[in-house]
Structure formats: C-alpha cells, structure tokens
C-alpha atoms as a PDB file:
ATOM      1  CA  UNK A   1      13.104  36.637  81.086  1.00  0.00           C
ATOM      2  CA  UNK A   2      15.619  33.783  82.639  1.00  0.00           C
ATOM      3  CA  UNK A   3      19.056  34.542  82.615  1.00  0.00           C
ATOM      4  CA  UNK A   4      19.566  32.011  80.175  1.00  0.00           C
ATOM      5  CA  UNK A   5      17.253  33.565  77.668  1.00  0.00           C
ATOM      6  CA  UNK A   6      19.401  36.700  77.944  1.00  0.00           C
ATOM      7  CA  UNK A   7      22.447  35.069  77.642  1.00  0.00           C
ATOM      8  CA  UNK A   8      21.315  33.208  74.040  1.00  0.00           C
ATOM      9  CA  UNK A   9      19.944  36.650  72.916  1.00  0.00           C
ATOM     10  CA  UNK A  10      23.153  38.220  73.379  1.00  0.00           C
ATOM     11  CA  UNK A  11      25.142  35.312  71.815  1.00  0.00           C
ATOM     12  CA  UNK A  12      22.915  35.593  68.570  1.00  0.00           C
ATOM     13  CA  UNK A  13      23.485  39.281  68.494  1.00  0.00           C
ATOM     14  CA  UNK A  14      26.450  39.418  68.654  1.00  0.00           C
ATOM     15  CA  UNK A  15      27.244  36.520  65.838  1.00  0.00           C
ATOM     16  CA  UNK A  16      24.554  38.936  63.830  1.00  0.00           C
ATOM     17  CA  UNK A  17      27.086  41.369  64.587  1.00  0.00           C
ATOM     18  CA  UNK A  18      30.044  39.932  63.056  1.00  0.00           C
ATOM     19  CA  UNK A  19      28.264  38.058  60.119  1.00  0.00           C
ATOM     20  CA  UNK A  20      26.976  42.047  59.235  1.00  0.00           C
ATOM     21  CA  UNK A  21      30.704  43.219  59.928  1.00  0.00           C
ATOM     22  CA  UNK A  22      32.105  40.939  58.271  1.00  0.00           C
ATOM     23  CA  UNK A  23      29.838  41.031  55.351  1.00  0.00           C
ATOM     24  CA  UNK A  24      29.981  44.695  55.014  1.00  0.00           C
ATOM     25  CA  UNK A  25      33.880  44.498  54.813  1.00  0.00           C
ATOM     26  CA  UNK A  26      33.673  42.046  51.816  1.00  0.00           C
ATOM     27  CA  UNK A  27      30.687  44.399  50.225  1.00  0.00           C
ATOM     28  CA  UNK A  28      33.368  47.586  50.221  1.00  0.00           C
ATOM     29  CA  UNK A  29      36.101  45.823  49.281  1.00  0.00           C
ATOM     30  CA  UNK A  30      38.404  45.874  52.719  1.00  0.00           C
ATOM     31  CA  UNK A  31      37.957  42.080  52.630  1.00  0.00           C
ATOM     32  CA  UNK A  32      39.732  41.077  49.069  1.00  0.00           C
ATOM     33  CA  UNK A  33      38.523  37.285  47.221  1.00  0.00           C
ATOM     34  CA  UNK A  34      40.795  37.805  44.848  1.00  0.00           C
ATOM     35  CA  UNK A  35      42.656  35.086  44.594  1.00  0.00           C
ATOM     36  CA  UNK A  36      40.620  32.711  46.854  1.00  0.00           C
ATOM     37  CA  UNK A  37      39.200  29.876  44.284  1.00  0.00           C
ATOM     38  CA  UNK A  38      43.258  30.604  41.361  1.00  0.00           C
ATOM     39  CA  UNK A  39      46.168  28.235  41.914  1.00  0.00           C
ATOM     40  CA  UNK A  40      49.030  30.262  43.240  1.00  0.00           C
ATOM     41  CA  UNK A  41      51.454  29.172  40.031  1.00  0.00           C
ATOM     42  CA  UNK A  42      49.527  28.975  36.909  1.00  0.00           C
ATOM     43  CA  UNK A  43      46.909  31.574  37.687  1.00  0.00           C
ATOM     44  CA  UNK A  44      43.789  29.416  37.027  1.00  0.00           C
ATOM     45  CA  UNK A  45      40.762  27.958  38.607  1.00  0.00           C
ATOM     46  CA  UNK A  46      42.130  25.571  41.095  1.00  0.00           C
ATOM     47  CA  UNK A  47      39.018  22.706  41.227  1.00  0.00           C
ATOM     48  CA  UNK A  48      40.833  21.338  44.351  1.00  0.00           C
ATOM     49  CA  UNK A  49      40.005  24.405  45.984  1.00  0.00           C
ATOM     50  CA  UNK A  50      36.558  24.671  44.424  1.00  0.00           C
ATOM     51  CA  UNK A  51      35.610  21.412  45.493  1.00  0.00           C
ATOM     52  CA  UNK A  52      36.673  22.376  48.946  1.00  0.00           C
ATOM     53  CA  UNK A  53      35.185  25.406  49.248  1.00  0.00           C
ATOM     54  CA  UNK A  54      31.376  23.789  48.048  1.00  0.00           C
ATOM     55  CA  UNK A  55      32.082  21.012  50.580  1.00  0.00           C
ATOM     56  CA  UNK A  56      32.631  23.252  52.929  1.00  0.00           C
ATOM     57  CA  UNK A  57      29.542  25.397  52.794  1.00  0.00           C
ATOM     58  CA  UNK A  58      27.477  22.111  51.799  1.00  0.00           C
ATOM     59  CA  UNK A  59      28.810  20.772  55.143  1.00  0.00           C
ATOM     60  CA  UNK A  60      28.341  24.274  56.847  1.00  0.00           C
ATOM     61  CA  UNK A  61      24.903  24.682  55.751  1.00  0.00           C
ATOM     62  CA  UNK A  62      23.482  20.827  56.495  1.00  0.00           C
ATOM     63  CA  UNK A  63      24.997  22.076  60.133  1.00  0.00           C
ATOM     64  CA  UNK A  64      23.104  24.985  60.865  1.00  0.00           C
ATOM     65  CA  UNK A  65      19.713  23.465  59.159  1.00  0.00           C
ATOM     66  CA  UNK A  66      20.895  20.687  61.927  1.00  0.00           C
ATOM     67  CA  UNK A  67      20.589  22.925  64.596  1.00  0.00           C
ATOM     68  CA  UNK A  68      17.430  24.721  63.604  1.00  0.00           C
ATOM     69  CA  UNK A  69      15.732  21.167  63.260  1.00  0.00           C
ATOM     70  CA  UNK A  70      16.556  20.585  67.037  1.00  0.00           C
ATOM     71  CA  UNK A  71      14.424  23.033  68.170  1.00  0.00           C
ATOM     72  CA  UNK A  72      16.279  23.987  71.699  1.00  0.00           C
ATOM     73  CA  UNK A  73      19.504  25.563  69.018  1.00  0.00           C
ATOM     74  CA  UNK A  74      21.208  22.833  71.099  1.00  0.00           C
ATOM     75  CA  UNK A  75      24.619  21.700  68.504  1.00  0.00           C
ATOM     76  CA  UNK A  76      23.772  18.018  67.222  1.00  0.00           C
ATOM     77  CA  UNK A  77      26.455  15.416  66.661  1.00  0.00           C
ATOM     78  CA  UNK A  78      27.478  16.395  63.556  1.00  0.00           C
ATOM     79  CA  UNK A  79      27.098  13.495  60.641  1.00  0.00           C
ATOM     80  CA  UNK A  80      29.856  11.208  60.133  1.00  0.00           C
ATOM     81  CA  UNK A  81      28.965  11.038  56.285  1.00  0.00           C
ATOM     82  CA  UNK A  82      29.839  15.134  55.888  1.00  0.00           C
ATOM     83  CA  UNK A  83      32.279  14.620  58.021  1.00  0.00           C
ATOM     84  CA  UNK A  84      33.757  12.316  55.473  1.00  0.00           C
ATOM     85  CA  UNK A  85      33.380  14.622  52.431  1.00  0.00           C
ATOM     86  CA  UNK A  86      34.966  17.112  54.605  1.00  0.00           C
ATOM     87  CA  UNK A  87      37.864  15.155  55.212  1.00  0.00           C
ATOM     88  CA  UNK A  88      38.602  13.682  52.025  1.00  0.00           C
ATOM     89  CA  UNK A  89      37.831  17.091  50.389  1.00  0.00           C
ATOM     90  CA  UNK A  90      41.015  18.480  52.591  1.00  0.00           C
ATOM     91  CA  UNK A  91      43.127  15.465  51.916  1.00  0.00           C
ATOM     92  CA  UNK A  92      42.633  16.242  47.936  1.00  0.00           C
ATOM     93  CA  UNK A  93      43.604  19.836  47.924  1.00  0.00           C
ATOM     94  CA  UNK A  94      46.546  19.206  50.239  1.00  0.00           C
ATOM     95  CA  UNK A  95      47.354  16.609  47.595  1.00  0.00           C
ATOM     96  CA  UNK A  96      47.129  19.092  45.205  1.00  0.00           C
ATOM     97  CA  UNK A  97      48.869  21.375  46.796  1.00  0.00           C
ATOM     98  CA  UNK A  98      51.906  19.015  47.494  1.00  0.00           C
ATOM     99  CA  UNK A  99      51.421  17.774  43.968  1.00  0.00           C
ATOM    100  CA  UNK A 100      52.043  22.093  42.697  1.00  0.00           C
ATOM    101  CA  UNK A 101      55.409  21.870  45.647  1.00  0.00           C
ATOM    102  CA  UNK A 102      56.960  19.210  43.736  1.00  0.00           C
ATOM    103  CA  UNK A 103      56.611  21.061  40.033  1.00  0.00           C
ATOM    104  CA  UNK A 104      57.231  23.979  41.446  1.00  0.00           C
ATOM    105  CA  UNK A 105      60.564  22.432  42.869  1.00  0.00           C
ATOM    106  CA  UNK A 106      61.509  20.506  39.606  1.00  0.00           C
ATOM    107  CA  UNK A 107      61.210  23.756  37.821  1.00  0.00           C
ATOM    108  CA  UNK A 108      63.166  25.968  39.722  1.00  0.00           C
ATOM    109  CA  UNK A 109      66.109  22.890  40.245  1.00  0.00           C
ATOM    110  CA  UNK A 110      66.049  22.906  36.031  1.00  0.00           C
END
C-alpha cells in the first residue's frame, strides 16, 4: 500500500465519520430542521427556499455521481449549466428575502 492509497483511505474515513456524526445528531434531535424550509414572518412554506434547497442537492448529487464516473475520485470541472441553476436559485431567494425586508419595514414604519 502507497502512501497515497493511505492517505485517500483516511480522507474517506474520516468524511464517513462526519456524514455518520452528523447524521446521528439530526436522528436524536441535537441538530433541529425546524424552521429550515418556513419564512421567518408569516410562518409558511417559503418556495424560495424550497427551490433552493432541491437545487442544491440536485447540484450536490450530479457532483458526486461526477466524481464516481471519473474513476481516479479525481474532482471534475463542475458543469456550467448547474452552476447556473445554482446561481440563479440564490439570486431568487435573496430576492425574496429582500422582497420580506422591505414589508417587513413598511409594516413596522405604519
């Protein structure tokens, strides 16, 4: 076994590691999701963040099936097309977000 070997198998246990961690804490409860998917004023399903959460994993998850396609685990240049999504999926919830600022401020100045 190269050095190089060793080094890859301790980089994928340890990302094991944290994924199991990590999953574990949200299992039990010490990692809340409450909350993650509402808009902070009205209390309801916010699709801005919706949409950006799917694009996200969509984008995550054409990534990794990326880099098991390559064979060596080497990272590919990632597509410009997902990045696209990505981005435009970020510039619509920030949108929304700004667009929730300015009731929010027109509210409380009433």
């Amino acid at each position: 076994m190269t050095a190089g070997e060793l080094v890859r198998i301790e980089v994928i246990l340890f990302i094991a590691g944290i994924a199991i961690a990590v999953f574990w804490k949200l299992v039990t409860g010490a990692i809340t999701m409450r909350g993650l998917l509402t808009d902070k004023i009205s209390g309801q399903i916010s699709p801005a963040r919706l949409q950006l959460m799917l694009s996200t994993l969509l984008a995550a998850a054409f990534y990794a099936q990326a880099i098991v396609a390559s064979r060596d685990f080497s990272l590919p240049q990632p597509n410009e097309a997902i990045l696209a999504v990505v981005g435009g999926s970020n510039i619509i919830h920030l949108g929304d977000k700004f667009w929730s600022f300015l009731k929010l401020a027109r509210s409380l100045r009433s």
